[in-house]
C-alpha atoms as a PDB file:
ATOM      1  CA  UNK A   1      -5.824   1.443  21.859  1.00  0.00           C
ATOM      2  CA  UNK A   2      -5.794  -2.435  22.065  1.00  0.00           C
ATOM      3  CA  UNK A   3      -9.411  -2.453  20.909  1.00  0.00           C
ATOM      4  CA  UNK A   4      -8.705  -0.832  17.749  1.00  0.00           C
ATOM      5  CA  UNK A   5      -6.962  -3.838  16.386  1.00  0.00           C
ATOM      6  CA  UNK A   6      -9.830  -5.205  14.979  1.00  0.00           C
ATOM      7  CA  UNK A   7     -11.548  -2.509  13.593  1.00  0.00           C
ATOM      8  CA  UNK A   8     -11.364  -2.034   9.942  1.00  0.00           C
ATOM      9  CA  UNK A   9     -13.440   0.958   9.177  1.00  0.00           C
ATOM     10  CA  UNK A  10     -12.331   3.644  10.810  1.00  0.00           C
ATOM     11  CA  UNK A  11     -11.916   6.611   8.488  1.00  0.00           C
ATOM     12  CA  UNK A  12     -12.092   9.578  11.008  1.00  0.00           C
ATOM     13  CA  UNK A  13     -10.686   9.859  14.555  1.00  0.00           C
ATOM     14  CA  UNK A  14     -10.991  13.297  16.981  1.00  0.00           C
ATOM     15  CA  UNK A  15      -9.275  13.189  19.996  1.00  0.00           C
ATOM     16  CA  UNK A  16     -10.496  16.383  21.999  1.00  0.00           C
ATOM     17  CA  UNK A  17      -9.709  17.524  25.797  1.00  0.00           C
ATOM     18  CA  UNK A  18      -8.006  13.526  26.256  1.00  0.00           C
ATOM     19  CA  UNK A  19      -5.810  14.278  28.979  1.00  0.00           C
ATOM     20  CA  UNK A  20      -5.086  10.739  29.317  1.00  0.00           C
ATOM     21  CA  UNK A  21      -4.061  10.856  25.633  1.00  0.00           C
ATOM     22  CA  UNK A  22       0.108  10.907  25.518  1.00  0.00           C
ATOM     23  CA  UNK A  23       2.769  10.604  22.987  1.00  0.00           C
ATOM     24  CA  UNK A  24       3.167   6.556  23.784  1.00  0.00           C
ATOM     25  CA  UNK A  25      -0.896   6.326  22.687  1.00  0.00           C
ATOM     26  CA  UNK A  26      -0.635   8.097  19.419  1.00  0.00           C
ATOM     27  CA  UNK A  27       2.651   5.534  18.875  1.00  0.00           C
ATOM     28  CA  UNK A  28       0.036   2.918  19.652  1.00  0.00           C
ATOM     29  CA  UNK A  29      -2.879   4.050  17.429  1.00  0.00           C
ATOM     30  CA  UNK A  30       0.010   4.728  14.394  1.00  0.00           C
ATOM     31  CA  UNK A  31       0.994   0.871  14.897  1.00  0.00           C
ATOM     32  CA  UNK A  32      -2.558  -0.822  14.191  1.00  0.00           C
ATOM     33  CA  UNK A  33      -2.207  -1.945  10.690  1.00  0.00           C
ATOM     34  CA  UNK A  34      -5.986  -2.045  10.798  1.00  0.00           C
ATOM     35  CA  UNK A  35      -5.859   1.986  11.134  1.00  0.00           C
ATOM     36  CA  UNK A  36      -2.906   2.319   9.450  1.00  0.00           C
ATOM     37  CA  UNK A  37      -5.041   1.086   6.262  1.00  0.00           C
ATOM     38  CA  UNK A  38      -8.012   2.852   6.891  1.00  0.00           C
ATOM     39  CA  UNK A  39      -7.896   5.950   8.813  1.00  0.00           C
ATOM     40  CA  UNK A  40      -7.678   9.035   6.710  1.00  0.00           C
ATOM     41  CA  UNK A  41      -8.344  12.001   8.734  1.00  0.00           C
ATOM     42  CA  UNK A  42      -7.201  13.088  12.661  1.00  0.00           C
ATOM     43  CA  UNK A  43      -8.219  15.516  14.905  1.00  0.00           C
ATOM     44  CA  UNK A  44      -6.165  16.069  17.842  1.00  0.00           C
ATOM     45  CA  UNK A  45      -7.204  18.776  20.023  1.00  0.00           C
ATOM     46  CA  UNK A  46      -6.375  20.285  23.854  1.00  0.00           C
ATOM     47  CA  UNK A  47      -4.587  17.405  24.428  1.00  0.00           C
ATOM     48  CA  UNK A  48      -2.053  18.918  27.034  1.00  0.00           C
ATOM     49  CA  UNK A  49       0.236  15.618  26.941  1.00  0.00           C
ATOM     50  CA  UNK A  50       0.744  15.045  23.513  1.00  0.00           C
ATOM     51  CA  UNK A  51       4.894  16.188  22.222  1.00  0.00           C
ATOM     52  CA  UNK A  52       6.439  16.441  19.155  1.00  0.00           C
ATOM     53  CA  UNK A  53       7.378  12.681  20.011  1.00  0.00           C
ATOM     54  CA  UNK A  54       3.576  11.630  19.319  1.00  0.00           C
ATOM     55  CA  UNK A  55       2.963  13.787  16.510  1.00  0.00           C
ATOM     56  CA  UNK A  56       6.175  12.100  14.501  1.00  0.00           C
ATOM     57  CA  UNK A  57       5.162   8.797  15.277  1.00  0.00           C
ATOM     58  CA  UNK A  58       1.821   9.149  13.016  1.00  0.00           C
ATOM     59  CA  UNK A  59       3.997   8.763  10.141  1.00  0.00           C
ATOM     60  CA  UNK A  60       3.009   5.223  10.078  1.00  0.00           C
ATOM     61  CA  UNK A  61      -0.320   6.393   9.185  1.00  0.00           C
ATOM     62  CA  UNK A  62      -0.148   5.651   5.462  1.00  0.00           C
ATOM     63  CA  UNK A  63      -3.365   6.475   4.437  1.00  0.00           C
ATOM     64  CA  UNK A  64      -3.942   9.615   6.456  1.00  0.00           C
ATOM     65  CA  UNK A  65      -4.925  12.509   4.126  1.00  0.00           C
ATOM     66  CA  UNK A  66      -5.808  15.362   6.871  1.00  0.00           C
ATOM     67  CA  UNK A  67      -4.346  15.748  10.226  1.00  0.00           C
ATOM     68  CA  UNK A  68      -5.965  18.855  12.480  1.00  0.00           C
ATOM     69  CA  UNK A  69      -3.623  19.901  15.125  1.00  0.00           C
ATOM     70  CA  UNK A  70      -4.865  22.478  17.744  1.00  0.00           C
ATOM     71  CA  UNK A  71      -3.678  23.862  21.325  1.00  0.00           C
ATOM     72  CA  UNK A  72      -0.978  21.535  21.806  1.00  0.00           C
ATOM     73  CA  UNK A  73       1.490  22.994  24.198  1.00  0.00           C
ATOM     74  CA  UNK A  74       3.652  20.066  23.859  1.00  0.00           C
ATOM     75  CA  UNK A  75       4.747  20.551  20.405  1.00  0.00           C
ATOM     76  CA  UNK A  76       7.816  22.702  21.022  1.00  0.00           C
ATOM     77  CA  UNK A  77       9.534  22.277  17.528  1.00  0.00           C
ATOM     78  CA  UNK A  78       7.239  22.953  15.672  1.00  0.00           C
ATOM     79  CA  UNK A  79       8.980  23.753  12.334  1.00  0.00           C
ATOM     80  CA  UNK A  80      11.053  20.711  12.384  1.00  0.00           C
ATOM     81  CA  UNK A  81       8.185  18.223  13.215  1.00  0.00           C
ATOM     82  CA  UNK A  82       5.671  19.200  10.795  1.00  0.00           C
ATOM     83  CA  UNK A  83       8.674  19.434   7.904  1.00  0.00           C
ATOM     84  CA  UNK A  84       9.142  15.426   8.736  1.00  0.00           C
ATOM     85  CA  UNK A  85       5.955  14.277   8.913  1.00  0.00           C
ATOM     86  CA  UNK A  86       5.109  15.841   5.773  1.00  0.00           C
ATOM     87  CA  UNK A  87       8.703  14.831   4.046  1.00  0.00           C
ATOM     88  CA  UNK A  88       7.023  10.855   5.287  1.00  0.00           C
ATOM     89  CA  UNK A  89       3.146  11.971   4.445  1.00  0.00           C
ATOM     90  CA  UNK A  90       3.711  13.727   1.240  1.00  0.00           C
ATOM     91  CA  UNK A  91      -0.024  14.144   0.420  1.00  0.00           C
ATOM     92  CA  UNK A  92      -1.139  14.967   3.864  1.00  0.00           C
ATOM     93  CA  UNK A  93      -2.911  18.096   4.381  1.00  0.00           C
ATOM     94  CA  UNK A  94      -1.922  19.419   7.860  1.00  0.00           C
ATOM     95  CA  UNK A  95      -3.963  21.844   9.554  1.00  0.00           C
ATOM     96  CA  UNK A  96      -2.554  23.517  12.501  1.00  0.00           C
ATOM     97  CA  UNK A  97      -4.173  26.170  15.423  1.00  0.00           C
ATOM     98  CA  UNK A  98      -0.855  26.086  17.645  1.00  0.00           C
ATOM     99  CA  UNK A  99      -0.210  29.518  18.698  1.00  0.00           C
END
């Protein structure tokens, strides 16, 4: 995600079927203070790779206000994960299709 750094904009990011897409990228995107100022909402979707790991690193996402998670087999504590991210994202609306 190197080319995000300059980006300023970005309010909205969906991430579907990435198979490339791992926990070390999401640590990466939640890092750009460019995104970290901007981005408000996430999709992440049928991205096989992705662990609780990369879902707890978005808490550096300040500004994120809606975070869709969806057939992530990856996530195996679920409970725990979501209760810190939203303990470090109090206004965050998280969506979640994990079953």
């Amino acid at each position: 995600f190197a080319f995000a750094d300059g980006l300023e904009h970005v309010k909205d990011i969906k991430l579907e079927k990435c198979m490339y897409i791992q926990d070390e990228c999401l640590q990466r995107l939640s890092e750009t203070s460019s995104l970290q100022k901007s981005l408000q909402q996430l999709k992440i979707i049928s991205c096989g790779n992705v662990t609780d790991k990369g879902i707890l690193a978005l808490h550096k996402l300040t500004n994120l206000e809606y975070l869709y998670l969806s057939d992530l087999p990856g996530i195996r504590e679920k409970g725990t994960t979501f209760r810190v991210l939203q303990q470090a994202l109090p206004k965050l609306q998280l969506e979640l299709d994990l079953e």
